[in-house]
N, C-alpha and C. Protein backbone atom coordinates (compact mmCIF):
# COMPACT_ATOMS: atom_id res chain seq x y z
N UNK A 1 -30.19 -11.96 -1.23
CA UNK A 1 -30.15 -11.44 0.13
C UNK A 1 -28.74 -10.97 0.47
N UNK A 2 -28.82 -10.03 0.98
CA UNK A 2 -27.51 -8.89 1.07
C UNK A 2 -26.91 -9.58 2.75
N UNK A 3 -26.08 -10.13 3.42
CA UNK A 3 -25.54 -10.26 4.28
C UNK A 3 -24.68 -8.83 4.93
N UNK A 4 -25.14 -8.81 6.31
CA UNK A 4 -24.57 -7.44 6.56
C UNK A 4 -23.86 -7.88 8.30
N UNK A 5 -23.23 -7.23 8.67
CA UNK A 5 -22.61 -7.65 9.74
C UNK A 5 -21.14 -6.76 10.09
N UNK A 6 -20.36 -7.82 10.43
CA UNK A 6 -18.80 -7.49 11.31
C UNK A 6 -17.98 -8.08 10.33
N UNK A 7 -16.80 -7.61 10.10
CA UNK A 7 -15.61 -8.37 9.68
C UNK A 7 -14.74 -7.80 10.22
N UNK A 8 -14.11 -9.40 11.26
CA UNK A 8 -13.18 -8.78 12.09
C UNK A 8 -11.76 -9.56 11.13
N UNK A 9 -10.82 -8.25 10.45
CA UNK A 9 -9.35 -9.27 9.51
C UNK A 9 -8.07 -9.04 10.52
N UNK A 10 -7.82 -9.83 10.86
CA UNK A 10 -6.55 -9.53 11.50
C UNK A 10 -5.14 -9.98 10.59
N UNK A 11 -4.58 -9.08 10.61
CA UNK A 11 -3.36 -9.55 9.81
C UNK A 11 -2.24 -9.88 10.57
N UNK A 12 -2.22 -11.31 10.04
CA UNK A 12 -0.95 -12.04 11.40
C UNK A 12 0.25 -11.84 11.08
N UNK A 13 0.83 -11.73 9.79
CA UNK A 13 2.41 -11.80 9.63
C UNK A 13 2.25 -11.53 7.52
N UNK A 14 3.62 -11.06 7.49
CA UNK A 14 4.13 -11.17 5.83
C UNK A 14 4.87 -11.81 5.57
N UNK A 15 5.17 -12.46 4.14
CA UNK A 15 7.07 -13.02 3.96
C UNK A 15 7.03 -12.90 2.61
N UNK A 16 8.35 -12.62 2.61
CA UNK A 16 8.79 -13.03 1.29
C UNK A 16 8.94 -11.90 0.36
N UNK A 17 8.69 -10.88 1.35
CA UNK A 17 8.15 -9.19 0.24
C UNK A 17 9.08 -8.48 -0.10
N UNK A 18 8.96 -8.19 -1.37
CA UNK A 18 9.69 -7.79 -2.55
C UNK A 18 10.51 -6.29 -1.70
N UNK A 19 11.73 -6.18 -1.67
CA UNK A 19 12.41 -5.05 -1.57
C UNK A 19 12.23 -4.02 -2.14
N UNK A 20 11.78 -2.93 -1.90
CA UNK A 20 11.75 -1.63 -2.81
C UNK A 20 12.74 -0.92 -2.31
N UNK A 21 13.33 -0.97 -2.02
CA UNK A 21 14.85 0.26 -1.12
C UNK A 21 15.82 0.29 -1.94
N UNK A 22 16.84 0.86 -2.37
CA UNK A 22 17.90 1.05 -2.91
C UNK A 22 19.09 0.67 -1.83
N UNK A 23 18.78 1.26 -0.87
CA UNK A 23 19.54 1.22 0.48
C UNK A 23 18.81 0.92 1.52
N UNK A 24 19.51 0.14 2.01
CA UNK A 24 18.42 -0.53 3.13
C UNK A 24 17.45 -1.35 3.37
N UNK A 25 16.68 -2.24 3.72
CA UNK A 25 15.27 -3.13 3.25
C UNK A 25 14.07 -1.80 3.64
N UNK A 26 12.95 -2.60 2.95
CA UNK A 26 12.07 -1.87 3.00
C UNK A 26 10.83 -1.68 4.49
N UNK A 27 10.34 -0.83 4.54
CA UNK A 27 9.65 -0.40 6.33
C UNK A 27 8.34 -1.01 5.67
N UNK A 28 7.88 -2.37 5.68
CA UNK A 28 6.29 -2.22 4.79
C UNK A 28 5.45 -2.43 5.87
N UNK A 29 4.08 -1.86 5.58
CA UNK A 29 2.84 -1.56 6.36
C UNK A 29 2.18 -2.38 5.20
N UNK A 30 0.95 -2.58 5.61
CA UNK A 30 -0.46 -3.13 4.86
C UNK A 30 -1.26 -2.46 5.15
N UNK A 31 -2.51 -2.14 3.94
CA UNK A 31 -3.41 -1.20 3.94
C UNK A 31 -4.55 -2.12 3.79
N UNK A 32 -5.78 -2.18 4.37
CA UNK A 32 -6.91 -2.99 4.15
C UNK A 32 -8.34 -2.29 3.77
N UNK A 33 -8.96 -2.16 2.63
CA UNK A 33 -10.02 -1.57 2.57
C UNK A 33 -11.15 -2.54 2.29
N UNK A 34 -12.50 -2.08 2.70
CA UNK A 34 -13.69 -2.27 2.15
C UNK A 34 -14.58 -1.46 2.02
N UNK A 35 -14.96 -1.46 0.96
CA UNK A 35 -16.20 -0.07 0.58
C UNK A 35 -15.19 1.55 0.99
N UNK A 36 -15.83 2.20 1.63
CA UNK A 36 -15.02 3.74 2.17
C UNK A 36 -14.31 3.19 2.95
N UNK A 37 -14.19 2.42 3.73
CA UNK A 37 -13.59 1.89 4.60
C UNK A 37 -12.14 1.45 4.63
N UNK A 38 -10.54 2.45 4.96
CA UNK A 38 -9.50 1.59 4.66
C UNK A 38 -9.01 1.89 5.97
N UNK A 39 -8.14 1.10 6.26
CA UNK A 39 -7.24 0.53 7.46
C UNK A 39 -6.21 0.28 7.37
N UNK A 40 -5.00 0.89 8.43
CA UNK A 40 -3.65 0.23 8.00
C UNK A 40 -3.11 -0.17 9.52
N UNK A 41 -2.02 -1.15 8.94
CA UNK A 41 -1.37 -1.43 10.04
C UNK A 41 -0.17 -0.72 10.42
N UNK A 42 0.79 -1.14 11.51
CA UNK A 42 1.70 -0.06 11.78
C UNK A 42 2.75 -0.54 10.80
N UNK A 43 4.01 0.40 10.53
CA UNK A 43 5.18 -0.10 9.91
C UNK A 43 6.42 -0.82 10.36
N UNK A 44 7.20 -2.02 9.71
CA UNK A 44 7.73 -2.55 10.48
C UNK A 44 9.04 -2.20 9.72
N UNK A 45 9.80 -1.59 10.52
CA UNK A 45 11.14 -1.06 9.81
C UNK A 45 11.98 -2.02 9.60
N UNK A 46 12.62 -2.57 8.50
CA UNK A 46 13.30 -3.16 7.67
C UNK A 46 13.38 -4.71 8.08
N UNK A 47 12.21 -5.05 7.64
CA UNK A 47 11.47 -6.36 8.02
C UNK A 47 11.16 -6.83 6.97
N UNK A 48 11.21 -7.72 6.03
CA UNK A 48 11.17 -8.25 4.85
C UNK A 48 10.01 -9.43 5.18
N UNK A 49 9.78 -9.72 6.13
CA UNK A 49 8.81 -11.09 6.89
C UNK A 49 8.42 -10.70 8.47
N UNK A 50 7.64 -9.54 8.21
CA UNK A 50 7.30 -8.66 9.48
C UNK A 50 5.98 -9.85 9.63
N UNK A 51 5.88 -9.36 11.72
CA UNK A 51 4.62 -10.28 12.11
C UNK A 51 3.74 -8.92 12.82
N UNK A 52 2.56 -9.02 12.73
CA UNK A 52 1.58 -7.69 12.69
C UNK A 52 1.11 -7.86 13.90
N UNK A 53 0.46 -9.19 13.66
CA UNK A 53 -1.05 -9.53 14.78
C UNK A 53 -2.08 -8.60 15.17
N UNK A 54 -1.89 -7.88 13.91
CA UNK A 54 -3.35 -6.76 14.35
C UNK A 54 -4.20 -6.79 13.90
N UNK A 55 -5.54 -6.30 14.52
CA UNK A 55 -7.00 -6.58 14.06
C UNK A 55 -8.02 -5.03 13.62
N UNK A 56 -8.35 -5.48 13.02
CA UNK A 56 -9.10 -3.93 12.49
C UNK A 56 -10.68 -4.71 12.23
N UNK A 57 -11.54 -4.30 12.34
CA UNK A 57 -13.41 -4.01 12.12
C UNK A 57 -13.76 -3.19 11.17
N UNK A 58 -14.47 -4.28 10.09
CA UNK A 58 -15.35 -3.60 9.49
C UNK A 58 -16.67 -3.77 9.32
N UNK A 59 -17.44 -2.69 9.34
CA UNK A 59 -18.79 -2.83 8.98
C UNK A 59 -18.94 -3.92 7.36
N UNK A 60 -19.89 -4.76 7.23
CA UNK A 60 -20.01 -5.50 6.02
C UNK A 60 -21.82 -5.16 5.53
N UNK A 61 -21.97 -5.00 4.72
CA UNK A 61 -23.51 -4.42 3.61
C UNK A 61 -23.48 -4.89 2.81
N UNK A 62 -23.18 -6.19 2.05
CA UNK A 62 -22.95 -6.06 0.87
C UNK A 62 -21.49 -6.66 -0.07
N UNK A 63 -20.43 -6.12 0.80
CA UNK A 63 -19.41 -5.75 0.31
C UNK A 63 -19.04 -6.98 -0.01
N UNK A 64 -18.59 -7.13 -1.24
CA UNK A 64 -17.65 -8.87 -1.84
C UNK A 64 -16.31 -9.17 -1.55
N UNK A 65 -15.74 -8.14 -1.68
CA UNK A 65 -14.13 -8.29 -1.31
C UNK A 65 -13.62 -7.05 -0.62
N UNK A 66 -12.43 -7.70 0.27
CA UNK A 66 -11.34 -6.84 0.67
C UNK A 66 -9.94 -6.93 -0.18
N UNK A 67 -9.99 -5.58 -0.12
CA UNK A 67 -8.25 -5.03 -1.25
C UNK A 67 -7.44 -4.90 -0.35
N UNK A 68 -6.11 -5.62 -0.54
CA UNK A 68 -5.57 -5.49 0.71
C UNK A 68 -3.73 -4.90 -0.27
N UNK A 69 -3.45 -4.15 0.04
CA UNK A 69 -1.91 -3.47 -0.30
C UNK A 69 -0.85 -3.49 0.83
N UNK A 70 0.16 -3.81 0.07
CA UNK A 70 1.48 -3.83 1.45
C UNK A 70 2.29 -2.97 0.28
N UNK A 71 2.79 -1.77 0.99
CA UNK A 71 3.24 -0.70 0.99
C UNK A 71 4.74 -0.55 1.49
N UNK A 72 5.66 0.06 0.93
CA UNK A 72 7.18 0.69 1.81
C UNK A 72 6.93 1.80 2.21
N UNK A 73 6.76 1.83 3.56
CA UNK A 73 7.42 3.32 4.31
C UNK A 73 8.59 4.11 3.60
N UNK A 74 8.20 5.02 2.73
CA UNK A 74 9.85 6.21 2.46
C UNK A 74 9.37 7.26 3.34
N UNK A 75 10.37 7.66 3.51
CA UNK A 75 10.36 8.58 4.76
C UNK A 75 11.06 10.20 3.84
N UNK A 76 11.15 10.28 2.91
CA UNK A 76 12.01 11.52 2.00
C UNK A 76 10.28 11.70 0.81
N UNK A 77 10.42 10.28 0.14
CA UNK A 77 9.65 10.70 -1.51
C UNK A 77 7.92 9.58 -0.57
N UNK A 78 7.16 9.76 -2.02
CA UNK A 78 6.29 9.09 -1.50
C UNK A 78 6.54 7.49 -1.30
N UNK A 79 5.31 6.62 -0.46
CA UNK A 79 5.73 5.44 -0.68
C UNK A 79 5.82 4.61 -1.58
N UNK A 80 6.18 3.41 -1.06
CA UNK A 80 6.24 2.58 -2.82
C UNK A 80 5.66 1.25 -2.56
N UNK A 81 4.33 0.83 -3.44
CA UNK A 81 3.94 -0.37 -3.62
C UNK A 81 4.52 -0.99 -3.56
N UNK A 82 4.35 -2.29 -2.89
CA UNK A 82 4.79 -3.89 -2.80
C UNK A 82 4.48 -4.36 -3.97
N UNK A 83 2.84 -4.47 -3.23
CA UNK A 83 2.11 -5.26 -4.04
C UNK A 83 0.48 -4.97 -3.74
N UNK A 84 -0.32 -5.62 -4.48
CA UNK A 84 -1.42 -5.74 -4.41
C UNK A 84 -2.59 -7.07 -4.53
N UNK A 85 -3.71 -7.76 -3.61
CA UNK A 85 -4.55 -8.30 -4.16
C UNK A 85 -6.16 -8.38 -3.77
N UNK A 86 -6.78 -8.79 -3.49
CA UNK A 86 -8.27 -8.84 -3.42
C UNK A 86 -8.42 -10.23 -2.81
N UNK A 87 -9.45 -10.36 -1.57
CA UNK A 87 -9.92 -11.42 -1.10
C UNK A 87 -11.33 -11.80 -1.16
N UNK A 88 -12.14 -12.53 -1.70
CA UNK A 88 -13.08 -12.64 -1.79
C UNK A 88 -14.01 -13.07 -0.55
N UNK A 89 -15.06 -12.18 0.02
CA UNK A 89 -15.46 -12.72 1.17
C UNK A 89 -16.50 -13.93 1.56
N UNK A 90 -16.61 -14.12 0.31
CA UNK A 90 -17.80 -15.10 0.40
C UNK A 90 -17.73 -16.48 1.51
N UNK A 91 -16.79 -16.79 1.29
CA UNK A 91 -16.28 -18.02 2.57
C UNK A 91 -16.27 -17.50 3.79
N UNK A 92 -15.65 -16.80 3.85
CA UNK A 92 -15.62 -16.13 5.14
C UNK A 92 -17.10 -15.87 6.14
N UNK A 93 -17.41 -15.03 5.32
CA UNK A 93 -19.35 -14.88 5.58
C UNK A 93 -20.46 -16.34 5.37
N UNK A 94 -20.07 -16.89 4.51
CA UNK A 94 -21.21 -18.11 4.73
C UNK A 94 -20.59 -19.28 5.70
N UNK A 95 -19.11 -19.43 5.97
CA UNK A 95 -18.54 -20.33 7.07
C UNK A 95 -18.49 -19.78 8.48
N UNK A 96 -18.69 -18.27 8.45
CA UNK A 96 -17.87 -17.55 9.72
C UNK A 96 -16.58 -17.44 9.68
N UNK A 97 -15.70 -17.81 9.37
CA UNK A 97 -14.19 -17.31 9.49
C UNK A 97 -13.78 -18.27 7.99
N UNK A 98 -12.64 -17.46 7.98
CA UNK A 98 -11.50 -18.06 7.60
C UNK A 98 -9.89 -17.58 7.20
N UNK A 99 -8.60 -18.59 7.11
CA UNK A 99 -7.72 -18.22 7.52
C UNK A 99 -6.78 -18.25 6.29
N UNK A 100 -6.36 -17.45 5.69
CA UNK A 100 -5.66 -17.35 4.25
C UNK A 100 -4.09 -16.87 4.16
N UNK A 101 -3.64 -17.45 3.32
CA UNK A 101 -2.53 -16.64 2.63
C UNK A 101 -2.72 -15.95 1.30
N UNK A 102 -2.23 -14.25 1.27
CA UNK A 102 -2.69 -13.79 0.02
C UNK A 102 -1.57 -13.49 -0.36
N UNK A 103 -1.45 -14.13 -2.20
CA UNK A 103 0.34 -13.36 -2.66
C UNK A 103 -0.36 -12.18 -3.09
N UNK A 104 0.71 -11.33 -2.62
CA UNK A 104 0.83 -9.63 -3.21
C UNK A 104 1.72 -9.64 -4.74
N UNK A 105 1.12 -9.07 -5.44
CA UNK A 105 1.20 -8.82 -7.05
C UNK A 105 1.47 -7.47 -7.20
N UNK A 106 2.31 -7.15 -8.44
CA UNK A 106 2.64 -5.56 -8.32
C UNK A 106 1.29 -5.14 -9.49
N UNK A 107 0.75 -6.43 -10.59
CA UNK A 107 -0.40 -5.99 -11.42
C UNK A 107 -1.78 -7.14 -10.97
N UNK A 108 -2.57 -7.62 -11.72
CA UNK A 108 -3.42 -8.27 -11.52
C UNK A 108 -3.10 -9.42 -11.28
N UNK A 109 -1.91 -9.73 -12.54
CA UNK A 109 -1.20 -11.40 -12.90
C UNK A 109 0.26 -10.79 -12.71
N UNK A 110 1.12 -12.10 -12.60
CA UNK A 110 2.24 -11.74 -12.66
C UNK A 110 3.36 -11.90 -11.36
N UNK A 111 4.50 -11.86 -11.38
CA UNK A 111 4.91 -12.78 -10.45
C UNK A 111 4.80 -12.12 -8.57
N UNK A 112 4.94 -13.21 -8.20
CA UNK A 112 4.59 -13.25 -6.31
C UNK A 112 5.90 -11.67 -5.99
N UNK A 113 5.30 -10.67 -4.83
CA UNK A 113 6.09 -10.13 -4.38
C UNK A 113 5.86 -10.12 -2.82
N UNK A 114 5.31 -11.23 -2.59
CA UNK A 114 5.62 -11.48 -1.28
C UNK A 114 3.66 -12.36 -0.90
N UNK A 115 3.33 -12.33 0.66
CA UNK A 115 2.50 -12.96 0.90
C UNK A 115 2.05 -13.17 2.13
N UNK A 116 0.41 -12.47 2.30
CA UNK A 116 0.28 -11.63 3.80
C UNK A 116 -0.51 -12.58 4.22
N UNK A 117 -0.80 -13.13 5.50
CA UNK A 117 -1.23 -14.31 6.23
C UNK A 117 -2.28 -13.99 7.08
N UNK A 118 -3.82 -13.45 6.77
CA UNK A 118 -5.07 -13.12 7.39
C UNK A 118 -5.73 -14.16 7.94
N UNK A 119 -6.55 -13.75 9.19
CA UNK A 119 -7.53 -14.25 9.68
C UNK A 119 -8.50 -13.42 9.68
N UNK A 120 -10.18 -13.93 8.75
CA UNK A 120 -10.87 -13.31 8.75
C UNK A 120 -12.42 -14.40 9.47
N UNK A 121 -12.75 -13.06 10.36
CA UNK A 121 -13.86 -13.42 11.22
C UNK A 121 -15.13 -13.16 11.02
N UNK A 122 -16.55 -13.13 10.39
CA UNK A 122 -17.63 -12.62 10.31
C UNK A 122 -18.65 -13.29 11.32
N UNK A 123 -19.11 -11.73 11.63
CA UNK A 123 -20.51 -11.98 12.78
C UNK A 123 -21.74 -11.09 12.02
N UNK A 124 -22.63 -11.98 11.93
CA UNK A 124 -23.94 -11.78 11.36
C UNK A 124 -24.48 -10.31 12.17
N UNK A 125 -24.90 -9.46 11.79
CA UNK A 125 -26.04 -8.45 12.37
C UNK A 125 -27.04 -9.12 12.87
């Protein structure tokens, strides 16, 4: 049985995230997708342990996980990965919420480049 509904993720805060700047710290945003579905937050200029508190909605069908990326704002070349990881929703959807820390990875494995602090909410259809 396919669970379909709301997922409300709010992303409360980052720390610890890896510098990509040469000069200067880095402006990082977070990107949140599920299915077609991606979302970002705003950028926090040279914030190494930026606090977000923002909430974004998604439709849920199905979907197992959210990919979630924290990104550097360059403002000249393109941006530059943090990091990357995947949250599995299953808790979330069979408890109704729940409240995580995810480390951001620059590959699958491999060491912490920082670590984004979600609250995720699901409401049944």
């Amino acid at each position: 049985m396919t669970k379909k509904g709301v997922l409300k993720v709010t992303v409360i805060e980052a720390k610890n995230l890896k510098d990509e700047d040469k000069i200067g710290k880095s402006d990082p945003y977070v990107t949140l997708n599920i299915g077609e579905s991606t979302q970002k937050t705003t950028v926090k200029g040279g914030d190494l342990n930026p606090t977000y508190n923002e909430e974004f909605l998604f439709d849920i069908d199905g979907q197992k996980a959210l990919k979630i990326e924290v990104w550097d704002k360059d403002h000249l070349n393109k941006d530059d990965l943090i990091g990357k990881n995947d949250v599995k929703l299953a808790h979330a959807i069979s408890k109704g919420s729940e409240d995580v820390w995810v480390t951001m990875r620059e590959h699958t494995i491999g060491r912490s480049r920082g670590e984004v602090h979600l609250s995720l909410e699901f409401t049944a259809a």
